[in-house]
PDB file of N, CA and C in Angstrom:
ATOM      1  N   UNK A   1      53.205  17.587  26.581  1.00  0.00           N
ATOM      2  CA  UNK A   1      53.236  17.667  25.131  1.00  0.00           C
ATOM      3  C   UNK A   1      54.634  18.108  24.697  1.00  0.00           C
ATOM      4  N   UNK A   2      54.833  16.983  23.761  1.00  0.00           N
ATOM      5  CA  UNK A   2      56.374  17.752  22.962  1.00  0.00           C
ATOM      6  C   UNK A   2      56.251  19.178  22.320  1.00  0.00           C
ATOM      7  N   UNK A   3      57.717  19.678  22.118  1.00  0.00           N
ATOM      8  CA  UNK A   3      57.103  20.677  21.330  1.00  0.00           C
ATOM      9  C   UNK A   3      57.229  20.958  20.077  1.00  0.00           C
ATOM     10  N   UNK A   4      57.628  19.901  19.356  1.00  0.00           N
ATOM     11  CA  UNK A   4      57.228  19.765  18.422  1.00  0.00           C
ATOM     12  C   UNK A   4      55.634  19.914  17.646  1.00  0.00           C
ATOM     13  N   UNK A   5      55.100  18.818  18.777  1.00  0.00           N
ATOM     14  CA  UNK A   5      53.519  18.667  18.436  1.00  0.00           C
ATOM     15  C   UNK A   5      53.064  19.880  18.551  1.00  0.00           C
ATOM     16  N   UNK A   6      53.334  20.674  19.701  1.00  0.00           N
ATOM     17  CA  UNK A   6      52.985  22.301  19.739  1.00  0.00           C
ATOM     18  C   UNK A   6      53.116  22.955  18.532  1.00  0.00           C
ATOM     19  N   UNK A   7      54.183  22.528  17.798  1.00  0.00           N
ATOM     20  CA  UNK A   7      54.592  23.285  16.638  1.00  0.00           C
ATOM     21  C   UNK A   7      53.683  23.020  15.305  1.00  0.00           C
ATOM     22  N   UNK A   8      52.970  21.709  15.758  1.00  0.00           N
ATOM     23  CA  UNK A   8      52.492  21.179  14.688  1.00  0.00           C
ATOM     24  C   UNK A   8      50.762  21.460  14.889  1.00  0.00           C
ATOM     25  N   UNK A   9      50.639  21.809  16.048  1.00  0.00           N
ATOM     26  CA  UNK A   9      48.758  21.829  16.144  1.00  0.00           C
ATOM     27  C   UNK A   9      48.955  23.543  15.920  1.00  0.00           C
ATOM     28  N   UNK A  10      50.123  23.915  16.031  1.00  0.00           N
ATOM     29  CA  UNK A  10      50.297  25.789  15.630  1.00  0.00           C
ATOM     30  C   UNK A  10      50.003  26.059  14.086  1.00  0.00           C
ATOM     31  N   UNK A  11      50.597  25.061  13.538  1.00  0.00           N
ATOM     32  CA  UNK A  11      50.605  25.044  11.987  1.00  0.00           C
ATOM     33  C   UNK A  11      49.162  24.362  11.834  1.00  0.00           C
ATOM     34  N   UNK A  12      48.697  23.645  12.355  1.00  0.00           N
ATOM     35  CA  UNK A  12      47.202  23.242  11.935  1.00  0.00           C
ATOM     36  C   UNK A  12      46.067  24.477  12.114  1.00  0.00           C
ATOM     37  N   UNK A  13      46.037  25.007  13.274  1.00  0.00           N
ATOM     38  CA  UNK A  13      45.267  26.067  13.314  1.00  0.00           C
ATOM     39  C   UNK A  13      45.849  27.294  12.661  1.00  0.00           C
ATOM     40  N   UNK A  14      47.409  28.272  12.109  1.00  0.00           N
ATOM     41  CA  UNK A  14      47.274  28.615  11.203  1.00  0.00           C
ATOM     42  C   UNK A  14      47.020  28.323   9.776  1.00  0.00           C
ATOM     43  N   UNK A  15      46.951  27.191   9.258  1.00  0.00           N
ATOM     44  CA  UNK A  15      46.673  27.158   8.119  1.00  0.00           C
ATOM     45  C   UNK A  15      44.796  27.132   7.844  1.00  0.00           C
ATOM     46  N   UNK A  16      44.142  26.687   9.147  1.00  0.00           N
ATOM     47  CA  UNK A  16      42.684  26.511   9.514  1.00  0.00           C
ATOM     48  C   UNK A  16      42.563  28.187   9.216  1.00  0.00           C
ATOM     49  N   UNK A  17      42.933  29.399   9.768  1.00  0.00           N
ATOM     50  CA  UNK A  17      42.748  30.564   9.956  1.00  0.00           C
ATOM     51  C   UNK A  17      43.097  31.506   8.968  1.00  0.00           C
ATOM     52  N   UNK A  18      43.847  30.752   8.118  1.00  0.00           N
ATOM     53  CA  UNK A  18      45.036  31.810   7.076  1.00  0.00           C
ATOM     54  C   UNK A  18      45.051  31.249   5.805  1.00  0.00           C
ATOM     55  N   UNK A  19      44.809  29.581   5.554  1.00  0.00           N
ATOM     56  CA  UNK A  19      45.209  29.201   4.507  1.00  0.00           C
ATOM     57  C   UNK A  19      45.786  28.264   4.480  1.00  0.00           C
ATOM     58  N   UNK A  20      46.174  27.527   3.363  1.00  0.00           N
ATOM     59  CA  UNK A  20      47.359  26.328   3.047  1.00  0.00           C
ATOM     60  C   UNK A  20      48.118  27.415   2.225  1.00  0.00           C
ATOM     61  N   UNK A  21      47.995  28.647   1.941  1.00  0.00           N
ATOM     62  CA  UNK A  21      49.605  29.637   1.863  1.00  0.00           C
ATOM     63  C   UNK A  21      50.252  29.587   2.840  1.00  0.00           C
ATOM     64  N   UNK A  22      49.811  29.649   4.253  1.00  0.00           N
ATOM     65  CA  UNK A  22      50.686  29.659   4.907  1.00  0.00           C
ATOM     66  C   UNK A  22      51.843  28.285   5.176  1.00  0.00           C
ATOM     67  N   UNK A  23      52.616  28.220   4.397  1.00  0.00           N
ATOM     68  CA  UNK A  23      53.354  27.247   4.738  1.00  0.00           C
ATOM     69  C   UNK A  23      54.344  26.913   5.497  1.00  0.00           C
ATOM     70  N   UNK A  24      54.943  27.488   6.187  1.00  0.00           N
ATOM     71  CA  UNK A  24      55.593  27.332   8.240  1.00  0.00           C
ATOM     72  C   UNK A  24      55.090  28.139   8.906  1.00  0.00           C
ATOM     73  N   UNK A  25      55.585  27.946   9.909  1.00  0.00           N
ATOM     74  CA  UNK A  25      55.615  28.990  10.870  1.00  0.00           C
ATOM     75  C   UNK A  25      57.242  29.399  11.568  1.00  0.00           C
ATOM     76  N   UNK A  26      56.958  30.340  12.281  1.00  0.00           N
ATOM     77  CA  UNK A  26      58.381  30.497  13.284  1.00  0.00           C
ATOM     78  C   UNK A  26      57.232  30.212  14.430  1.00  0.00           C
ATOM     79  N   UNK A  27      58.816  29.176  15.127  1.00  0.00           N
ATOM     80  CA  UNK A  27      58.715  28.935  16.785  1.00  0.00           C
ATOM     81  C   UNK A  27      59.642  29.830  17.966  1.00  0.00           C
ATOM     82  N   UNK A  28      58.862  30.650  18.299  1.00  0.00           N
ATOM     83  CA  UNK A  28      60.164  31.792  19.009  1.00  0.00           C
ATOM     84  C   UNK A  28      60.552  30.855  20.317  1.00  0.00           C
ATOM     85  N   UNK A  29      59.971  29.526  21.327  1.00  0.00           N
ATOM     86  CA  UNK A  29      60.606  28.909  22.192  1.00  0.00           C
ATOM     87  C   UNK A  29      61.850  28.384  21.486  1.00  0.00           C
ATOM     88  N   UNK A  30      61.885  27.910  20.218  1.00  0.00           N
ATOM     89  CA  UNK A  30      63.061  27.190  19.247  1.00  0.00           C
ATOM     90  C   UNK A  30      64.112  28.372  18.697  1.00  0.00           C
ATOM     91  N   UNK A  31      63.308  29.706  18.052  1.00  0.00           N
ATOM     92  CA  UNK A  31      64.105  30.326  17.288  1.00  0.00           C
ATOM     93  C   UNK A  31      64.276  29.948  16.003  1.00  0.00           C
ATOM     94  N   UNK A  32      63.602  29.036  15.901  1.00  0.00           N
ATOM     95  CA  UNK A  32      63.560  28.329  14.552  1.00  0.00           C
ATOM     96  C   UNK A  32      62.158  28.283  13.732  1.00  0.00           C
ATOM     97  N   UNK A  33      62.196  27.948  12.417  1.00  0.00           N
ATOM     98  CA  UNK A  33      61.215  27.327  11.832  1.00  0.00           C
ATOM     99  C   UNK A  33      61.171  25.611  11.335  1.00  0.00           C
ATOM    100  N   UNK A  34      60.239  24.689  12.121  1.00  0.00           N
ATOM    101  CA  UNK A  34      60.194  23.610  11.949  1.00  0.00           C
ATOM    102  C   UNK A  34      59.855  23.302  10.937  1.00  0.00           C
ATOM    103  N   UNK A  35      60.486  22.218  10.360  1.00  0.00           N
ATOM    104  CA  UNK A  35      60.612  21.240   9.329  1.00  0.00           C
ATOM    105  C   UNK A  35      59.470  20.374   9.191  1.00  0.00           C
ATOM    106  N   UNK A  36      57.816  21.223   9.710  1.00  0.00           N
ATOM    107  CA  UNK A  36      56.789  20.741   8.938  1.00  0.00           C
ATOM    108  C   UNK A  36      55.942  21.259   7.914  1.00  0.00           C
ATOM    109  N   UNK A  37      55.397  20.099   6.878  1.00  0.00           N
ATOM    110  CA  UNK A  37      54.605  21.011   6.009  1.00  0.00           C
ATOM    111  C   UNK A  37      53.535  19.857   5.622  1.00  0.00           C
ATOM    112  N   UNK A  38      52.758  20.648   5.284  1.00  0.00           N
ATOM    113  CA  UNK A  38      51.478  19.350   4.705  1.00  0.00           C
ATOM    114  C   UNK A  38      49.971  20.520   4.062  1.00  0.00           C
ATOM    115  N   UNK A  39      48.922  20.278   4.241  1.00  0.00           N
ATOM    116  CA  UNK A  39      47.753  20.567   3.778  1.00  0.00           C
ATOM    117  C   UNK A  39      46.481  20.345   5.106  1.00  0.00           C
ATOM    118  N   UNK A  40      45.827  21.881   5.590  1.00  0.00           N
ATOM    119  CA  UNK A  40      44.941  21.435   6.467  1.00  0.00           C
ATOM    120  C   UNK A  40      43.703  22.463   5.865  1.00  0.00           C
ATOM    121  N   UNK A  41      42.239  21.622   5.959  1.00  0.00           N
ATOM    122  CA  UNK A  41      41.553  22.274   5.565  1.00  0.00           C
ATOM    123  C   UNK A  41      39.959  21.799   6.794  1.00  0.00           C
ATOM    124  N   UNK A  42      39.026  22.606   5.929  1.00  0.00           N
ATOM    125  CA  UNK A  42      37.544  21.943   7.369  1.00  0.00           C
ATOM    126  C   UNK A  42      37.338  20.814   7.749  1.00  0.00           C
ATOM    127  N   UNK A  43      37.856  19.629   6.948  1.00  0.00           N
ATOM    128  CA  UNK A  43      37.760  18.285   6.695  1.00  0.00           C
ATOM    129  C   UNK A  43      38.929  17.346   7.457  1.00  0.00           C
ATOM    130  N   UNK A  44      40.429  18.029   7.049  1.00  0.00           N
ATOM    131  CA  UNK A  44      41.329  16.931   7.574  1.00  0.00           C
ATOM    132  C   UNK A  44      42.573  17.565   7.516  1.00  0.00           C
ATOM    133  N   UNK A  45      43.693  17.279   8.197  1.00  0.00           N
ATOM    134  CA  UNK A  45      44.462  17.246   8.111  1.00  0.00           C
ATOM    135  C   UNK A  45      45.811  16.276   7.908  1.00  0.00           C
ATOM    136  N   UNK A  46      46.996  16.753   7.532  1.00  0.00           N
ATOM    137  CA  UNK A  46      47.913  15.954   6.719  1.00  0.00           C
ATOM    138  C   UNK A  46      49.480  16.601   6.963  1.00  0.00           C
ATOM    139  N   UNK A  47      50.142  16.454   7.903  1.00  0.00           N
ATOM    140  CA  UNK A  47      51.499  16.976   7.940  1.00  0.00           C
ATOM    141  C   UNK A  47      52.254  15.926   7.671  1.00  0.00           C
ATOM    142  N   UNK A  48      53.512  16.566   7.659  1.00  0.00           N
ATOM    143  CA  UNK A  48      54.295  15.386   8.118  1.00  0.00           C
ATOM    144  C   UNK A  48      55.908  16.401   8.458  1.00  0.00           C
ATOM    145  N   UNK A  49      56.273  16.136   9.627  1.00  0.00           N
ATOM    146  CA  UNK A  49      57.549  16.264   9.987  1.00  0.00           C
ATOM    147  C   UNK A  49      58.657  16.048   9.789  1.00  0.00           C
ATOM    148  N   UNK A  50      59.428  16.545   9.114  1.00  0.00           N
ATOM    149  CA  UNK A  50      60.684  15.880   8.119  1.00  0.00           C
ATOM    150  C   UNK A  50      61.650  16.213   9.599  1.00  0.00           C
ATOM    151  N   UNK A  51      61.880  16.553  10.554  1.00  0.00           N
ATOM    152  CA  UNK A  51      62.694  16.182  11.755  1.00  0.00           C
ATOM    153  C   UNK A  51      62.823  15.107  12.148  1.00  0.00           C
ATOM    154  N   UNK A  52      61.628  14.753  11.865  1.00  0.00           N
ATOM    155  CA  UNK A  52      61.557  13.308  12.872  1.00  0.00           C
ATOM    156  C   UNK A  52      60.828  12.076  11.889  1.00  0.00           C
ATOM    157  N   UNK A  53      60.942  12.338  10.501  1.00  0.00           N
ATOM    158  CA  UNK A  53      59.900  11.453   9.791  1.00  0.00           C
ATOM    159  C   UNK A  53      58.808  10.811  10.141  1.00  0.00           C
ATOM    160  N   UNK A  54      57.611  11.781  10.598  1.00  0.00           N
ATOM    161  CA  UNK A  54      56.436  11.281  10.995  1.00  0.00           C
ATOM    162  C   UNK A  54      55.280  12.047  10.403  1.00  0.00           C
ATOM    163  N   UNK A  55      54.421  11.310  10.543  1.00  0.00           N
ATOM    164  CA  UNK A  55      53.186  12.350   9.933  1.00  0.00           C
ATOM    165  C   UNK A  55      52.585  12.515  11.238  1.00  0.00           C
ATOM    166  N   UNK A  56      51.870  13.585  11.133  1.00  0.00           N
ATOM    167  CA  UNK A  56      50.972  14.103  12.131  1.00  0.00           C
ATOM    168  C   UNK A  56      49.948  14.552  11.350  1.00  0.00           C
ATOM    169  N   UNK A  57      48.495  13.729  11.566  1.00  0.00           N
ATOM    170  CA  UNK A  57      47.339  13.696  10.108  1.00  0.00           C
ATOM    171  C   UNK A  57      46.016  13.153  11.746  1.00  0.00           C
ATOM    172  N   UNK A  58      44.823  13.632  10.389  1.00  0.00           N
ATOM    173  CA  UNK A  58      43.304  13.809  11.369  1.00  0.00           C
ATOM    174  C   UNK A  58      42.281  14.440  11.059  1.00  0.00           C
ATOM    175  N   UNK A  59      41.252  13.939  11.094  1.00  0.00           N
ATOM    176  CA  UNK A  59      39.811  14.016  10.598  1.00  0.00           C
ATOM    177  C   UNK A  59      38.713  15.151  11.428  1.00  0.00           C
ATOM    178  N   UNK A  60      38.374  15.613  10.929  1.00  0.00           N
ATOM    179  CA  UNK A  60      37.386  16.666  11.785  1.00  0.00           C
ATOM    180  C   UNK A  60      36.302  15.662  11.637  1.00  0.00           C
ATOM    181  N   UNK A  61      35.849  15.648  12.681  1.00  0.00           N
ATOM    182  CA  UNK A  61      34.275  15.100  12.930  1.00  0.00           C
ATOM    183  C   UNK A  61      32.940  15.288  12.687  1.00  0.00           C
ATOM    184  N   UNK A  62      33.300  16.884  12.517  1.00  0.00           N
ATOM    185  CA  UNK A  62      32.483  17.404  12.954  1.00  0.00           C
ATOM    186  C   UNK A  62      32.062  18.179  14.034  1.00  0.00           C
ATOM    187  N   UNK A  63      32.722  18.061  15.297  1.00  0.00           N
ATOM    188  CA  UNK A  63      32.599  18.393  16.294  1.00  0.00           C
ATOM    189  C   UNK A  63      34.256  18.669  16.736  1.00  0.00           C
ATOM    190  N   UNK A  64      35.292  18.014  16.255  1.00  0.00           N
ATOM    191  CA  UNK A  64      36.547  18.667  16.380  1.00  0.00           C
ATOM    192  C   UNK A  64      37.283  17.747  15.810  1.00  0.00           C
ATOM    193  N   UNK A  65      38.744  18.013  15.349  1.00  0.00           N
ATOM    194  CA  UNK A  65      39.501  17.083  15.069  1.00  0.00           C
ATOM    195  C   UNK A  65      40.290  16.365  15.714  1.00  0.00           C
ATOM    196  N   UNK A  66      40.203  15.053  15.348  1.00  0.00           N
ATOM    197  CA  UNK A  66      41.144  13.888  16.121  1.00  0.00           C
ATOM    198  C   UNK A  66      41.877  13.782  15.397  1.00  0.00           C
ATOM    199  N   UNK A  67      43.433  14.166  15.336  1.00  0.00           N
ATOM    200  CA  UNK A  67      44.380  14.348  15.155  1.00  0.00           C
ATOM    201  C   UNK A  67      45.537  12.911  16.336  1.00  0.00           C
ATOM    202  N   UNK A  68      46.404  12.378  15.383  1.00  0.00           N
ATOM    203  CA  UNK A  68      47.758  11.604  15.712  1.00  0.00           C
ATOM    204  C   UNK A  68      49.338  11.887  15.051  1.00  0.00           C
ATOM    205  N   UNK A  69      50.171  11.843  16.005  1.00  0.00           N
ATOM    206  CA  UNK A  69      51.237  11.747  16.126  1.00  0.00           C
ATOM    207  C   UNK A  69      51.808  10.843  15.744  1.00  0.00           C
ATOM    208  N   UNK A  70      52.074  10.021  14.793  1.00  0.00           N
ATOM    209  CA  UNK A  70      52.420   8.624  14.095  1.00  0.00           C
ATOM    210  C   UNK A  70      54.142   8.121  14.889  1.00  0.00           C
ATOM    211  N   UNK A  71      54.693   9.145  14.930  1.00  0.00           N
ATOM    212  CA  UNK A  71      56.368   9.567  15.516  1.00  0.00           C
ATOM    213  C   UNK A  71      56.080   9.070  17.320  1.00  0.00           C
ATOM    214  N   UNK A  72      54.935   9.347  17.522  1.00  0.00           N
ATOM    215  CA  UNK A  72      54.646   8.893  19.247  1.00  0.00           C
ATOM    216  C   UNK A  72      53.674   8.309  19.479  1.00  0.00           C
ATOM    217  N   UNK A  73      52.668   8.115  18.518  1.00  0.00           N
ATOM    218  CA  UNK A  73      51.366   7.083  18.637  1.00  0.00           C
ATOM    219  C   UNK A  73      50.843   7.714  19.866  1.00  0.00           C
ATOM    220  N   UNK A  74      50.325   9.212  19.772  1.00  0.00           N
ATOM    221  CA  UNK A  74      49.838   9.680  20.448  1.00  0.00           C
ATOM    222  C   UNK A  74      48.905  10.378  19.983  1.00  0.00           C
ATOM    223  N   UNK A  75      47.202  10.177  20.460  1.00  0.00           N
ATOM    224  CA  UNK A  75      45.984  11.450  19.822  1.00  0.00           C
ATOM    225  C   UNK A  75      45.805  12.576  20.580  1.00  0.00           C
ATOM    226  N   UNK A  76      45.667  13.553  19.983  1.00  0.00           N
ATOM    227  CA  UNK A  76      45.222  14.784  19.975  1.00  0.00           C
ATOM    228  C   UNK A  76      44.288  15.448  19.674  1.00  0.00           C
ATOM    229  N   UNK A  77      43.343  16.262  20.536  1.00  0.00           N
ATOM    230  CA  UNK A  77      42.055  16.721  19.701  1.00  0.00           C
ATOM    231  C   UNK A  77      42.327  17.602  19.680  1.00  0.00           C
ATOM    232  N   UNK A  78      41.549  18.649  18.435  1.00  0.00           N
ATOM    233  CA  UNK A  78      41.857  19.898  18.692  1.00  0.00           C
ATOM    234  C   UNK A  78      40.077  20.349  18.243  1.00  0.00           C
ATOM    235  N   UNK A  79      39.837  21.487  18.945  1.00  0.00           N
ATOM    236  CA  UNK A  79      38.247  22.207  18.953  1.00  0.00           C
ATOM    237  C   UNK A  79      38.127  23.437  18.648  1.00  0.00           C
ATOM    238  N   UNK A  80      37.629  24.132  17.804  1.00  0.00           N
ATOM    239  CA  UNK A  80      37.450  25.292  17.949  1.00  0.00           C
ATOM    240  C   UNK A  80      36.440  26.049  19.198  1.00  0.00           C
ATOM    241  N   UNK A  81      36.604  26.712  20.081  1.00  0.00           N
ATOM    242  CA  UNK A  81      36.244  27.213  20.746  1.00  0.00           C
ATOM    243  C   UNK A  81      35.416  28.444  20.653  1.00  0.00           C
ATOM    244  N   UNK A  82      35.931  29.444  19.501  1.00  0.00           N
ATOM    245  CA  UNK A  82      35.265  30.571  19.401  1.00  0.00           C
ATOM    246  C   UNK A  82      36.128  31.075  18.374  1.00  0.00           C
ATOM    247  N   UNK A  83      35.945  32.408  18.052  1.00  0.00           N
ATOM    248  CA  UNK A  83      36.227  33.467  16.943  1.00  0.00           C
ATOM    249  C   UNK A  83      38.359  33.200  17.391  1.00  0.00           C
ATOM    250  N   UNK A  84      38.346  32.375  16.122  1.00  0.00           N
ATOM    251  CA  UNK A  84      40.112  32.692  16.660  1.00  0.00           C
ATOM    252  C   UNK A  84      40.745  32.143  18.245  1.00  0.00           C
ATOM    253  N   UNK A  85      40.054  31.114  18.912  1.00  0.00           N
ATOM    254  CA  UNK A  85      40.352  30.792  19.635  1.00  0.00           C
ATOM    255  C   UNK A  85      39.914  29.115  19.780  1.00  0.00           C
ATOM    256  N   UNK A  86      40.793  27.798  20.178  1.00  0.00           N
ATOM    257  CA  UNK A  86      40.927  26.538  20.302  1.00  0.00           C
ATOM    258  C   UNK A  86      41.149  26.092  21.239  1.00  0.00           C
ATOM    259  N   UNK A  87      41.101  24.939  21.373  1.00  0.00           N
ATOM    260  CA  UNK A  87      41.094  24.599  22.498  1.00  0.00           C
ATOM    261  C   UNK A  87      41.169  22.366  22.391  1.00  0.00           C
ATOM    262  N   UNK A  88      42.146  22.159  23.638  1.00  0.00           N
ATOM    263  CA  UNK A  88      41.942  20.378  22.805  1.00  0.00           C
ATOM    264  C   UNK A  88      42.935  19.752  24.015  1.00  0.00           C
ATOM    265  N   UNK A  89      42.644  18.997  23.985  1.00  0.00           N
ATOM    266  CA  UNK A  89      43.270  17.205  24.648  1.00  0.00           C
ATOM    267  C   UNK A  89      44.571  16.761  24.463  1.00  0.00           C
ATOM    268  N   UNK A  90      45.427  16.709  25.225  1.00  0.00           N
ATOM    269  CA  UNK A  90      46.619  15.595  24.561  1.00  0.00           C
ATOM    270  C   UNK A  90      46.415  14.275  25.482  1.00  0.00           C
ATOM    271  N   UNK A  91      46.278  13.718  24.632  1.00  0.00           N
ATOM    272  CA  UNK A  91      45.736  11.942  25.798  1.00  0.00           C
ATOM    273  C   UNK A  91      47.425  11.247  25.551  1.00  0.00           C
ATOM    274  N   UNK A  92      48.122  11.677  25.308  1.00  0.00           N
ATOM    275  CA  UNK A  92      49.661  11.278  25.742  1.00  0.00           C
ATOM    276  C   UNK A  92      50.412  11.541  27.069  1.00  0.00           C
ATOM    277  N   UNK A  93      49.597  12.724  27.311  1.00  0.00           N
ATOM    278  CA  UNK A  93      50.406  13.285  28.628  1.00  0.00           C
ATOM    279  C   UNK A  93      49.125  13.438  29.903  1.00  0.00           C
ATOM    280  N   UNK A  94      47.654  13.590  29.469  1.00  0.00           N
ATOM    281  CA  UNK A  94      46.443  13.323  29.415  1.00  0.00           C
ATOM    282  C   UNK A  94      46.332  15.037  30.354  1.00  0.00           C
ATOM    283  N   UNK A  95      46.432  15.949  29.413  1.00  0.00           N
ATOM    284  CA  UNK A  95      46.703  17.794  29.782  1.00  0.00           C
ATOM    285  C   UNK A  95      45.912  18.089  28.412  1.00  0.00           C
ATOM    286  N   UNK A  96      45.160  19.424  29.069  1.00  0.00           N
ATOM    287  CA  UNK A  96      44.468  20.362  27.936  1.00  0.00           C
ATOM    288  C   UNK A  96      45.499  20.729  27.563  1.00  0.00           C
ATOM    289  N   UNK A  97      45.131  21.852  25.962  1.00  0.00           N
ATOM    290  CA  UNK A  97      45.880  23.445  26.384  1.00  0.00           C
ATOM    291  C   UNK A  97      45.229  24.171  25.410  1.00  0.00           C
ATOM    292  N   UNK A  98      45.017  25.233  25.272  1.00  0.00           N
ATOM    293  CA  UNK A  98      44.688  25.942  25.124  1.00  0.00           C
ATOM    294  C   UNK A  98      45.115  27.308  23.513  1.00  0.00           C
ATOM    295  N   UNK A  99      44.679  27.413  22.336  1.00  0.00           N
ATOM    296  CA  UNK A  99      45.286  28.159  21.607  1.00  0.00           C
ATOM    297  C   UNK A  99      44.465  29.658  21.483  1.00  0.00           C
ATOM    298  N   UNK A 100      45.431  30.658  21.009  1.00  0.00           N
ATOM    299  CA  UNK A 100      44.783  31.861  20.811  1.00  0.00           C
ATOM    300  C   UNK A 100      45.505  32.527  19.539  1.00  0.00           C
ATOM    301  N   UNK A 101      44.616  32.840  18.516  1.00  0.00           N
ATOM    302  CA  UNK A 101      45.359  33.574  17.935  1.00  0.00           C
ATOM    303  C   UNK A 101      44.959  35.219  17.879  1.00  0.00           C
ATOM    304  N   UNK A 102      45.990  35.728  17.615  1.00  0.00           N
ATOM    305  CA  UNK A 102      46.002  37.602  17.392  1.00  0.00           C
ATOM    306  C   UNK A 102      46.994  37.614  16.635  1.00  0.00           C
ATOM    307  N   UNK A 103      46.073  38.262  15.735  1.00  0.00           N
ATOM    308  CA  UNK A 103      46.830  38.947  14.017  1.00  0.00           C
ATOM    309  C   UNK A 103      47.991  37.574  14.015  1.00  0.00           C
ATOM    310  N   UNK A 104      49.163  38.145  13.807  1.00  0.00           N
ATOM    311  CA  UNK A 104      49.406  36.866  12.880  1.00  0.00           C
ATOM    312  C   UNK A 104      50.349  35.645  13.819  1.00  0.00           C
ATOM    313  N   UNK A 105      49.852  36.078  15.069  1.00  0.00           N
ATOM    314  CA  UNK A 105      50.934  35.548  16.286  1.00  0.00           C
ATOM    315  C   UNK A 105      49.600  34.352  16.734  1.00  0.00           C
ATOM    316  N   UNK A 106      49.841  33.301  16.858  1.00  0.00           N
ATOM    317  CA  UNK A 106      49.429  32.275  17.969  1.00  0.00           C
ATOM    318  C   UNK A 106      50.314  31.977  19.077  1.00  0.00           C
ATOM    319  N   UNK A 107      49.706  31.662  19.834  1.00  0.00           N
ATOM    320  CA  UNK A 107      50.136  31.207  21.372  1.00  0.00           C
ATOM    321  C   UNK A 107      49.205  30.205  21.317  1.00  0.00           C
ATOM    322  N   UNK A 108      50.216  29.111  21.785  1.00  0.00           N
ATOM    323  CA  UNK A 108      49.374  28.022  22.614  1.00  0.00           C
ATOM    324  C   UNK A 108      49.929  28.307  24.409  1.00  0.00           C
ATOM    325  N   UNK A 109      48.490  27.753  25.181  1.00  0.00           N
ATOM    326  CA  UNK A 109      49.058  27.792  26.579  1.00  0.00           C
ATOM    327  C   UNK A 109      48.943  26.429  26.852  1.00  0.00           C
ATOM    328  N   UNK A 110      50.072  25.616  27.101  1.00  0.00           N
ATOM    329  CA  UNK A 110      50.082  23.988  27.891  1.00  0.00           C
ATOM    330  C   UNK A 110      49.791  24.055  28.694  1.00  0.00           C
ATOM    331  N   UNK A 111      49.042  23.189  29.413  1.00  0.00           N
ATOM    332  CA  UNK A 111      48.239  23.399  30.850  1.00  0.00           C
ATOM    333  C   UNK A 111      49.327  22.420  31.584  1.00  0.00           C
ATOM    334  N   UNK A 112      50.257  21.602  31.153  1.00  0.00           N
ATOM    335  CA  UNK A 112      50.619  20.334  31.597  1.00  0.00           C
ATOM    336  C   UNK A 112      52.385  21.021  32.149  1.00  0.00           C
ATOM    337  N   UNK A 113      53.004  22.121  31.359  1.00  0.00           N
ATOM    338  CA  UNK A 113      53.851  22.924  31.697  1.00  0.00           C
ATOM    339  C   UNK A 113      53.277  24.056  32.393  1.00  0.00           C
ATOM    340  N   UNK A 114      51.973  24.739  32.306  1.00  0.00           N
ATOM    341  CA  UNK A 114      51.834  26.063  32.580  1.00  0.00           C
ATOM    342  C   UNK A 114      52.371  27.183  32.153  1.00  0.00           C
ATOM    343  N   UNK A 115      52.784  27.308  30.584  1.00  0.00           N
ATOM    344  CA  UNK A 115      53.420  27.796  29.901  1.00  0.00           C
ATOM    345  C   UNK A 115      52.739  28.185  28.525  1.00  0.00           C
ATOM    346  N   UNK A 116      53.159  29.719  27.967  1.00  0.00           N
ATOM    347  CA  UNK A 116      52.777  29.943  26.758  1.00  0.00           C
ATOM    348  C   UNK A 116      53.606  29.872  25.735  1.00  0.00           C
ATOM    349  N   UNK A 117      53.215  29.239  24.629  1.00  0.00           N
ATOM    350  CA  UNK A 117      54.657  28.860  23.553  1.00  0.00           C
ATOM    351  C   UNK A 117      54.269  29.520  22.194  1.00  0.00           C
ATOM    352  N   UNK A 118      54.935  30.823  21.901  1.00  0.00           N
ATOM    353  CA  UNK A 118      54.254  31.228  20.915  1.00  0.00           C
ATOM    354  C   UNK A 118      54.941  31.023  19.743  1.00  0.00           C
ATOM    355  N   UNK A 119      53.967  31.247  18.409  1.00  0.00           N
ATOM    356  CA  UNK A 119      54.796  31.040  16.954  1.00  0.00           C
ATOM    357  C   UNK A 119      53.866  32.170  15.562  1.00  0.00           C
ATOM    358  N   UNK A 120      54.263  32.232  14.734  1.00  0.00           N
ATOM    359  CA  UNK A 120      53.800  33.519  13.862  1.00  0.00           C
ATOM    360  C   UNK A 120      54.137  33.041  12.548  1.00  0.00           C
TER     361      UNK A 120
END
């Protein structure tokens, strides 16, 4: 998984947890705050990446959201797992990984690096 997309399923599950106030995040692997913004709510989501002019948008099912990468024509699921914790698919690289949030910090763990990439 790029990490961008990391940056972008970070911003989907904080705004799922916090709001559509929350409008970025910081990426401490970058040091930066990425250049996405959009609207995510129980229903769907809607980014779009002004780095790379792509949207990254996706439908909850019901059972989780199927989420795409328009910039890589790549899907993504993402699941809620439990109280503050996710969990989902990248069928691009075909690797789980894993999200957690605490207070206002998420970590995702890539299973495909073996690595935790956190953002706040």
């Amino acid at each position: 998984m790029k990490q961008y997309q990391r940056a972008a399923l970070a911003l989907v599950v904080a705004k799922l947890e916090f709001g559509n106030h929350k409008s970025n995040i910081y990426d401490y692997n970058e040091s930066a705050y990425p250049q996405i913004s959009g609207n995510v709510n129980a229903h769907e989501a809607k980014l779009y990446d002004y780095q790379r002019s792509a949207v990254f948008e996706g439908r909850n099912t019901g059972r989780e959201f199927n989420l795409y990468d328009y910039g890589h024509s790549e899907f993504i699921s993402l699941k809620k797992k439990g109280i503050k914790k996710y969990e989902g698919y990248h069928y691009g690289n075909s690797s789980y990984y894993e999200i957690t949030v605490s207070g206002s910090t998420i970590s995702l763990y890539d299973f495909s690096t073996g690595q935790y990439y956190n953002f706040s």
